[in-house]
N, C-alpha and C. Protein backbone atom coordinates (compact mmCIF):
# COMPACT_ATOMS: atom_id res chain seq x y z
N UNK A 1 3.44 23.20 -51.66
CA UNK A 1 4.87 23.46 -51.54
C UNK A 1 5.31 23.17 -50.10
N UNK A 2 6.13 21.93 -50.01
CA UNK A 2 6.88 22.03 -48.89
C UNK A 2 7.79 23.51 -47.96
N UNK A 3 7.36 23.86 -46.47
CA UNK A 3 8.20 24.44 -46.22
C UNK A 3 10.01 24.14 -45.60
N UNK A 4 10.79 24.37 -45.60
CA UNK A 4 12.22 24.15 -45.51
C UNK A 4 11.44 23.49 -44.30
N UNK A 5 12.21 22.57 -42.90
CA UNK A 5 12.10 22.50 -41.76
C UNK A 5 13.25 23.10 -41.59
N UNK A 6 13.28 23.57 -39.86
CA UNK A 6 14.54 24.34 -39.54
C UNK A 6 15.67 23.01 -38.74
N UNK A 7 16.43 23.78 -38.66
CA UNK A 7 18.03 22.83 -38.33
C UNK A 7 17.39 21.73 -36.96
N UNK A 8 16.77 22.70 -35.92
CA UNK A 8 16.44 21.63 -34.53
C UNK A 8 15.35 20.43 -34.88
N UNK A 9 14.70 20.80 -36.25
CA UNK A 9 14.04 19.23 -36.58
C UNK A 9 14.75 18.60 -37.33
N UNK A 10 15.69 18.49 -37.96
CA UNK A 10 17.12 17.96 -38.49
C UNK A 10 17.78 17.16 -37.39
N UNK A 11 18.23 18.02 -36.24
CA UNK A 11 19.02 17.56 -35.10
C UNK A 11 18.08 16.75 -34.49
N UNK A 12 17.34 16.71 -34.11
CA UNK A 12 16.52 15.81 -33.65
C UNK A 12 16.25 14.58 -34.07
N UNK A 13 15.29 14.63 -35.69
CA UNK A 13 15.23 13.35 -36.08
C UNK A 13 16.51 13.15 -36.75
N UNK A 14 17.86 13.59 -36.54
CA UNK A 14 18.49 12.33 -37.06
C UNK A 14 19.26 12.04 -35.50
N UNK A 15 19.51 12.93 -34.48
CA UNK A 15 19.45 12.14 -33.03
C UNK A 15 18.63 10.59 -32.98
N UNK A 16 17.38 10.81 -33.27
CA UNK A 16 16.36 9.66 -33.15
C UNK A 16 16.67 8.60 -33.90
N UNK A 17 17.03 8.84 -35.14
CA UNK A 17 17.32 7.94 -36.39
C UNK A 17 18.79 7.12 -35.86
N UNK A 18 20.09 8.04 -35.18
CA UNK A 18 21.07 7.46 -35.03
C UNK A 18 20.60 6.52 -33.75
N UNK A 19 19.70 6.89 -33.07
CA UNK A 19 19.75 5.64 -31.65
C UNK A 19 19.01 5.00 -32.23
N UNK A 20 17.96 4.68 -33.13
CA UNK A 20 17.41 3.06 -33.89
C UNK A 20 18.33 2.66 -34.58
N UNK A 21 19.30 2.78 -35.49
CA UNK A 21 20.10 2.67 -36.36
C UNK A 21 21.00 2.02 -34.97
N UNK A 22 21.56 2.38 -33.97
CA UNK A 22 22.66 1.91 -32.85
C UNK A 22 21.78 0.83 -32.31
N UNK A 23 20.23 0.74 -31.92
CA UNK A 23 19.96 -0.19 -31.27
C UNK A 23 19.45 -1.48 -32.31
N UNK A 24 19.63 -1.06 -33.57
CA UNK A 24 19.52 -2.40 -34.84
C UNK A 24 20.58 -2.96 -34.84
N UNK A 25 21.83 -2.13 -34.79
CA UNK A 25 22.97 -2.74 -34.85
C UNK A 25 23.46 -3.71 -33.63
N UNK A 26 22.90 -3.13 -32.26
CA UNK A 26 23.76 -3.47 -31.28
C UNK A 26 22.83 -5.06 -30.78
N UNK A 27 21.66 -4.37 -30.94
CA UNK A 27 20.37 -5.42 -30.46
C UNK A 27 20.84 -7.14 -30.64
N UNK A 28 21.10 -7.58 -30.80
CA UNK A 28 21.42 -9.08 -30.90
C UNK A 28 22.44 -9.34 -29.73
N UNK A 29 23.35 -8.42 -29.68
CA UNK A 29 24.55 -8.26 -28.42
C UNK A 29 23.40 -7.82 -27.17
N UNK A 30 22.54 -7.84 -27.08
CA UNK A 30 21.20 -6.90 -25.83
C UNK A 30 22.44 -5.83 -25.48
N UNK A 31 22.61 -5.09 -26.67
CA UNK A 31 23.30 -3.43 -25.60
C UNK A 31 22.90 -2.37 -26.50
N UNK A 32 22.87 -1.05 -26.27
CA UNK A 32 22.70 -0.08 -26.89
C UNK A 32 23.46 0.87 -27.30
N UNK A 33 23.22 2.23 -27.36
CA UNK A 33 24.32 3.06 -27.52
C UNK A 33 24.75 3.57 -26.17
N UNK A 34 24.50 3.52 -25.18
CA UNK A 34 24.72 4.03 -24.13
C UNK A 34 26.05 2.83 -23.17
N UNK A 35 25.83 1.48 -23.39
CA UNK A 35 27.04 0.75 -23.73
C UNK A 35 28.13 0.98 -24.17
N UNK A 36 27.81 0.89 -25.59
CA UNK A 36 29.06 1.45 -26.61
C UNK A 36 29.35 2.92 -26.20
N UNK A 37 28.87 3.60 -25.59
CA UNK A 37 29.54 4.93 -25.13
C UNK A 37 30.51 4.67 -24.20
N UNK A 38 29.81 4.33 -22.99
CA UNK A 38 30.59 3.36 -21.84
C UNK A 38 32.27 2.39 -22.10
N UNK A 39 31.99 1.84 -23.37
CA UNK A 39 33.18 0.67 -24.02
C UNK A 39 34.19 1.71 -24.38
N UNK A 40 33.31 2.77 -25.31
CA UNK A 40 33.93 3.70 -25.74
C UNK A 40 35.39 4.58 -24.99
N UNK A 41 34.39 4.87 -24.01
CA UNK A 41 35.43 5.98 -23.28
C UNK A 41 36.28 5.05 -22.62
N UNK A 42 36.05 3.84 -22.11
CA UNK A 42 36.89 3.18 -21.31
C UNK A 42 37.70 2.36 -22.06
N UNK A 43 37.65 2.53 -23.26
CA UNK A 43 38.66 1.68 -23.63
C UNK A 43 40.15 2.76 -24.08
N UNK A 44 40.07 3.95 -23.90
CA UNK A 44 40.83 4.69 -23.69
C UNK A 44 41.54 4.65 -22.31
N UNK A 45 41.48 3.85 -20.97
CA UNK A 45 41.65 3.47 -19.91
C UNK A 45 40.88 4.18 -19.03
N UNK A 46 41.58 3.21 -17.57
CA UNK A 46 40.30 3.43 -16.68
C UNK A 46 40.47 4.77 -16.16
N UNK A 47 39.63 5.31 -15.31
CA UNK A 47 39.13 6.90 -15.05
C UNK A 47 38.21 6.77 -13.81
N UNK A 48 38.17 7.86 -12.91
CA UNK A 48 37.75 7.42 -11.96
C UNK A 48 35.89 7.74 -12.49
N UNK A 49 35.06 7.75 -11.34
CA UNK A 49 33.97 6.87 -11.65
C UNK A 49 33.14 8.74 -12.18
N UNK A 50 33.38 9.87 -11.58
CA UNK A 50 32.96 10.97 -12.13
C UNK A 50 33.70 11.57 -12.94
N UNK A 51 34.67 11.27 -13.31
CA UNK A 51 35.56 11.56 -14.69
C UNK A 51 34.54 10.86 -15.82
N UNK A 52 34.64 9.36 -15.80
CA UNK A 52 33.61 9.35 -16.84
C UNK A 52 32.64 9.36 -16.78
N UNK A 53 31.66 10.28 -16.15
CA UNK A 53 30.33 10.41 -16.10
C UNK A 53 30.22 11.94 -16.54
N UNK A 54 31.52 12.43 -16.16
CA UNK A 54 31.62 13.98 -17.29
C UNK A 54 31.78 13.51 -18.48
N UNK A 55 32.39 12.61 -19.11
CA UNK A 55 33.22 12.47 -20.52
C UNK A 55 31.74 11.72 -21.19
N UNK A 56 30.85 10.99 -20.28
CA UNK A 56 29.39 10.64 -21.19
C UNK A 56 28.50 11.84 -20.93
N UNK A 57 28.68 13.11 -19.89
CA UNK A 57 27.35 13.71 -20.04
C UNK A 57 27.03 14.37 -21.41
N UNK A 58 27.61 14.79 -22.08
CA UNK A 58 26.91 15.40 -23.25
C UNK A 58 26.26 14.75 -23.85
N UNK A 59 26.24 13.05 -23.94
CA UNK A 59 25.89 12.35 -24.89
C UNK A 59 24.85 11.89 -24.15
N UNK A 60 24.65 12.07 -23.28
CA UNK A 60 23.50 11.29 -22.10
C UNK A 60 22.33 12.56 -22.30
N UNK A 61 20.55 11.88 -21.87
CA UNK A 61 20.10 13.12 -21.54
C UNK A 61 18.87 12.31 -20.41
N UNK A 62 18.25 13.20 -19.92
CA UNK A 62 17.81 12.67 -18.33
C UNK A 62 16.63 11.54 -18.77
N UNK A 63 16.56 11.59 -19.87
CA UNK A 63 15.09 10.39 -20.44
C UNK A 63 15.97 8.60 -20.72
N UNK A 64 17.42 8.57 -20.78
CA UNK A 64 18.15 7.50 -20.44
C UNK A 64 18.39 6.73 -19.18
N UNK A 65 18.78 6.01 -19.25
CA UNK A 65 19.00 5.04 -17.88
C UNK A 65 20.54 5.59 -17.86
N UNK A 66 20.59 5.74 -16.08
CA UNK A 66 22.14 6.23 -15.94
C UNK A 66 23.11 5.58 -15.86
N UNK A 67 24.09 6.44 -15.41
CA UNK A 67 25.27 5.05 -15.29
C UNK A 67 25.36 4.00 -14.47
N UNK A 68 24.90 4.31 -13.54
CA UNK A 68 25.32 2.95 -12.63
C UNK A 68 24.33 1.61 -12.86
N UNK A 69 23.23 2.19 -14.24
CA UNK A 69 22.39 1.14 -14.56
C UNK A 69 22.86 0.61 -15.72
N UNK A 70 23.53 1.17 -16.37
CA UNK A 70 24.12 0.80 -17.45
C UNK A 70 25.84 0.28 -17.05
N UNK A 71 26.04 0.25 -16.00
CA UNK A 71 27.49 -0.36 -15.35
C UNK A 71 27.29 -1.46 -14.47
N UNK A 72 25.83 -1.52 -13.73
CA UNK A 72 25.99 -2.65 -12.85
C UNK A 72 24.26 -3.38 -12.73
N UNK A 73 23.41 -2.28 -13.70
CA UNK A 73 21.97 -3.05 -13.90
C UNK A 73 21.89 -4.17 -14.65
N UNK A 74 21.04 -4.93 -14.87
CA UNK A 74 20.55 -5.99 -15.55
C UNK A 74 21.12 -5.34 -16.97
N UNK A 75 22.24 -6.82 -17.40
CA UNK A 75 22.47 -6.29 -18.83
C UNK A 75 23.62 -5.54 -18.63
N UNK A 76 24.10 -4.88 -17.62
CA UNK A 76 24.75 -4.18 -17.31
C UNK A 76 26.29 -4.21 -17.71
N UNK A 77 27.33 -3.76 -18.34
CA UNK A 77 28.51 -3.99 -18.26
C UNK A 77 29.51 -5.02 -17.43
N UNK A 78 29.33 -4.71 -15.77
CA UNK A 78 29.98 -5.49 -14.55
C UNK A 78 29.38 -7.12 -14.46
N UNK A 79 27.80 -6.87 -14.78
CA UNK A 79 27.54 -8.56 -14.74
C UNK A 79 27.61 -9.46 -15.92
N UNK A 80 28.43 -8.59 -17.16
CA UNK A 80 28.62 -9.15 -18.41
C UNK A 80 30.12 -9.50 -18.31
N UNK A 81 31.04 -8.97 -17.20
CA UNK A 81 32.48 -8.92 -16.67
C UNK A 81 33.13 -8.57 -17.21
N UNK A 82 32.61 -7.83 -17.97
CA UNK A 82 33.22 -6.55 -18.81
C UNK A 82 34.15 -5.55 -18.46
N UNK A 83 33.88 -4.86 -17.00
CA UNK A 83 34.53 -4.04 -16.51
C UNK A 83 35.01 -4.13 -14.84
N UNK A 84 36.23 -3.72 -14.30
CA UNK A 84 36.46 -3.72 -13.52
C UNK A 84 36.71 -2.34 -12.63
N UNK A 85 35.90 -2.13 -10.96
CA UNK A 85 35.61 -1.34 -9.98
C UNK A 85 36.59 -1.63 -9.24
N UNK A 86 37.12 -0.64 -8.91
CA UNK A 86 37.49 -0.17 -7.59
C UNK A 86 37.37 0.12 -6.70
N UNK A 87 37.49 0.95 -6.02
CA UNK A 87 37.19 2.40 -4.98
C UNK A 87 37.20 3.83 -5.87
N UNK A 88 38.81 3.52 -6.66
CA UNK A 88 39.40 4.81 -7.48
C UNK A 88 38.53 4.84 -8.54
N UNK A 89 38.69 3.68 -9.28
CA UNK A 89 38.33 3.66 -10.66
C UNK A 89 37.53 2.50 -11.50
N UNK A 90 36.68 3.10 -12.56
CA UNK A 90 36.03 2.08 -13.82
C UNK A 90 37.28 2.01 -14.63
N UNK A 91 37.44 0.61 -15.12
CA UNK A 91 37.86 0.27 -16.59
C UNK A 91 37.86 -1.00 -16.49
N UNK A 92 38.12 -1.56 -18.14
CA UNK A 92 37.46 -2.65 -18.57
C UNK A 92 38.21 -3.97 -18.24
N UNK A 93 37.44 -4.64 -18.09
CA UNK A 93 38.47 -6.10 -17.88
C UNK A 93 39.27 -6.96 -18.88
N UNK A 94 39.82 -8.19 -18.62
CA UNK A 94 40.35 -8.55 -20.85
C UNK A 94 38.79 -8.70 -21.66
N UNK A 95 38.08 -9.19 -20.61
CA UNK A 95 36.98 -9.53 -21.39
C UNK A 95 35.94 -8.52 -22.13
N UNK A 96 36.43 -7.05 -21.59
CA UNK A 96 35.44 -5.91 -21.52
C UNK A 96 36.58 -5.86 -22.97
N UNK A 97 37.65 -5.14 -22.94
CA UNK A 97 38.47 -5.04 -24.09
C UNK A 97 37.99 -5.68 -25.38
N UNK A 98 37.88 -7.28 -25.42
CA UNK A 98 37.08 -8.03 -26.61
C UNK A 98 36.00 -7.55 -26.95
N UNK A 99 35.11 -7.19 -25.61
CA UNK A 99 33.85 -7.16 -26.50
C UNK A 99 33.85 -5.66 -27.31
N UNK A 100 34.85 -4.48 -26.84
CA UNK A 100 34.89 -3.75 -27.32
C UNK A 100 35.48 -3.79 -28.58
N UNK A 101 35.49 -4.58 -28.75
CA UNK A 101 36.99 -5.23 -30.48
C UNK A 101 35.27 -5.32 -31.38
N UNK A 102 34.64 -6.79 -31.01
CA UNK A 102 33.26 -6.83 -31.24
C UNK A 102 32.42 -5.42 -31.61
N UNK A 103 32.10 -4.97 -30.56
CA UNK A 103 31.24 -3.72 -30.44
C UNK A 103 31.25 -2.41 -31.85
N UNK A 104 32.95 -2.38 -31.59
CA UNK A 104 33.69 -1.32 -32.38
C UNK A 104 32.85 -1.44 -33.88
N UNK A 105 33.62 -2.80 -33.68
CA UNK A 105 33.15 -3.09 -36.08
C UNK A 105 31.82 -3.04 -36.23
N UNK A 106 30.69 -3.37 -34.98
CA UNK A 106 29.86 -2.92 -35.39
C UNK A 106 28.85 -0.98 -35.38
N UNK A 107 29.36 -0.62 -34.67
CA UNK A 107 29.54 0.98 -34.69
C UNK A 107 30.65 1.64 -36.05
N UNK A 108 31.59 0.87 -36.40
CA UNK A 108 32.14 1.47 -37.42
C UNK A 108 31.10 1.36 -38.88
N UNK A 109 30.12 0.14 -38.71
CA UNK A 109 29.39 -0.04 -39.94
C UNK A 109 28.15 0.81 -39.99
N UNK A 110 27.97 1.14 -38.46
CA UNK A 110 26.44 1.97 -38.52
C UNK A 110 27.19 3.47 -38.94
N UNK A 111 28.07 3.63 -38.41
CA UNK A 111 28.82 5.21 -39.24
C UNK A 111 28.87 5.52 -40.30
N UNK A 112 29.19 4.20 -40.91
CA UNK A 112 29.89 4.45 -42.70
C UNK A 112 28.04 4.21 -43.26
N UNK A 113 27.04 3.63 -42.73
CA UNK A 113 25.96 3.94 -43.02
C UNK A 113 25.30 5.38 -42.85
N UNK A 114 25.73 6.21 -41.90
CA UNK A 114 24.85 7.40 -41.70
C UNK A 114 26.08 8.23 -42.65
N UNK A 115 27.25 7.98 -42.93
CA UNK A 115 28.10 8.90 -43.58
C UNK A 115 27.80 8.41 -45.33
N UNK A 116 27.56 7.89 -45.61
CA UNK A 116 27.26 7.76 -47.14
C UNK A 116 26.85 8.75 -47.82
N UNK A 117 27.44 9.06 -48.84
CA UNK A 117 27.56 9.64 -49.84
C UNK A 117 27.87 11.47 -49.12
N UNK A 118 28.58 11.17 -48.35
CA UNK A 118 29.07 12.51 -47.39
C UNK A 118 30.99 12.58 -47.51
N UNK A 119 31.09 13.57 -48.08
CA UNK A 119 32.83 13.26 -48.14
C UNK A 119 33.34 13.94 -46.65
N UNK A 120 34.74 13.32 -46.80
CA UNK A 120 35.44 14.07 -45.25
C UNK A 120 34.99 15.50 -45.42
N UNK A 121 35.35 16.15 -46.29
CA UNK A 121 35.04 17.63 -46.01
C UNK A 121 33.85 18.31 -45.79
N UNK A 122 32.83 17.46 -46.16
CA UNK A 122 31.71 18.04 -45.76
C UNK A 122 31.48 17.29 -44.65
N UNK A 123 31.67 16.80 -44.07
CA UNK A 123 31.27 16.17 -42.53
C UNK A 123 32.48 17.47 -41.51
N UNK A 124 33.40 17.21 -42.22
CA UNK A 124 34.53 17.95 -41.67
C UNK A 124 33.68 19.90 -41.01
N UNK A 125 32.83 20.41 -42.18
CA UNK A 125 32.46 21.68 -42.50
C UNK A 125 31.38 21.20 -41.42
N UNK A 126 30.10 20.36 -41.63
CA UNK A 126 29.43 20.47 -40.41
C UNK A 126 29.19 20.23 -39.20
N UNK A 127 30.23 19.30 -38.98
CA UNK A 127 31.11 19.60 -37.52
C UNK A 127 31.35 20.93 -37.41
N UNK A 128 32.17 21.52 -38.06
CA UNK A 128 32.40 23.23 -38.13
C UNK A 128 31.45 24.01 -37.72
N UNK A 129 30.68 23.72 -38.58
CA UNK A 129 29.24 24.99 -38.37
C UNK A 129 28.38 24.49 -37.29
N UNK A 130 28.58 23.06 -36.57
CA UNK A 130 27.68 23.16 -35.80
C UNK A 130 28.39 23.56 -34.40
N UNK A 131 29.75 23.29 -34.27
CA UNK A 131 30.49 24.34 -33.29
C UNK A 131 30.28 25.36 -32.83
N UNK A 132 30.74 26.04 -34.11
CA UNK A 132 30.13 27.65 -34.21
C UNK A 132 28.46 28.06 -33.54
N UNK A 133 27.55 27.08 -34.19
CA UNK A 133 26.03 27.67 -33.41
C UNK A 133 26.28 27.28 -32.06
N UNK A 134 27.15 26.24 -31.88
CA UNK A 134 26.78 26.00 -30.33
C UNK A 134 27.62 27.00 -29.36
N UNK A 135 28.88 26.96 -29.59
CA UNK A 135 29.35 28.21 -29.01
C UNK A 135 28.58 29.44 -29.17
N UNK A 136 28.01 29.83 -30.39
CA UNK A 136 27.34 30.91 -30.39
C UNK A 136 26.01 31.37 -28.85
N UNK A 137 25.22 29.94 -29.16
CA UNK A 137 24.12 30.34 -28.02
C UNK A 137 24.95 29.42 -26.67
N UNK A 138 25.86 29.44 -26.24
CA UNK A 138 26.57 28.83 -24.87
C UNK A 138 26.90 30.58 -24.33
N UNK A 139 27.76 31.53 -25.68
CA UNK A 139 28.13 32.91 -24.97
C UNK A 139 26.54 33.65 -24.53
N UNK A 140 25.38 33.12 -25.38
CA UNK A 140 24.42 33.89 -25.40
C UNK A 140 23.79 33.61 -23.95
N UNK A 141 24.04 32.62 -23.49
CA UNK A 141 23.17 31.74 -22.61
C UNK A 141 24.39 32.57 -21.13
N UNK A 142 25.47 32.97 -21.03
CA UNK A 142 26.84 33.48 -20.17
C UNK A 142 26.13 34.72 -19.79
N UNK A 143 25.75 35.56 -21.10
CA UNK A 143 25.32 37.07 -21.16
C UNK A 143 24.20 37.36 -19.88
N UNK A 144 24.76 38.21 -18.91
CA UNK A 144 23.60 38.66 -17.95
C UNK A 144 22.19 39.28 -18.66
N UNK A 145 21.14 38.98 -18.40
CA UNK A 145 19.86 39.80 -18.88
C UNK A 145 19.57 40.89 -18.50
């Protein structure tokens, strides 16, 4: 008899599952999900350079390559002329915009792949409930010992 696994081996391997699933999709373009995060936020406009490095930290974790390797390393966004630096601010160039047109349809297809046979409301509900646990242990984590 199988035992249940609990929710953090759930969150995990399908964490793992969504970054092979992003780097099958993206791989022919040489970018990953950490790109398309990057395209992502900036195609909402530009922001200065620690504005969006708050708006990717949740999605980032310290075993990734950071931003400025993923903005100006080999492969990088800036030497693809994708995006344009300032002093003030990151955002994308016309050319960064296209590839985000590109990028998009293919992130919209790896979605409607991990969402299959999932209706709005139940995606809707575990978004919900996973709110709830996380706020739950964020107050727990506030609480003096």
């Amino acid at each position: 008899m199988d035992t249940p696994k609990p929710i953090g081996y759930w969150l995990k391997h399908l964490d793992n599952l969504m970054e092979r699933q992003f780097q099958a999709a993206l791989e022919d373009l040489a970018l990953d999900r950490r790109h398309w995060q990057v395209l992502n936020v900036l195609y909402g406009g530009a922001r200065p350079f620690e504005e969006l490095e708050a708006a990717l930290a949740p999605f980032w974790d310290d075993d990734g390559p950071d931003l400025e390797a993923v903005l100006h390393g080999e492969g990088g966004l800036s030497p693809r002329g994708w995006i344009r630096r300032s002093d003030l601010l990151v955002g994308l160039s016309y050319e960064g915009y296209d590839a985000y047109q590109k990028v998009a349809s293919r992130v919209e297809e790896t979605r409607e792949t991990i969402l299959t046979g999932i209706s709005a409301e139940q995606y809707a509900e575990t978004l919900r409930v996973l709110s709830v646990m996380s706020s739950n242990i964020e107050r727990a984590l506030r609480r003096p010992r």
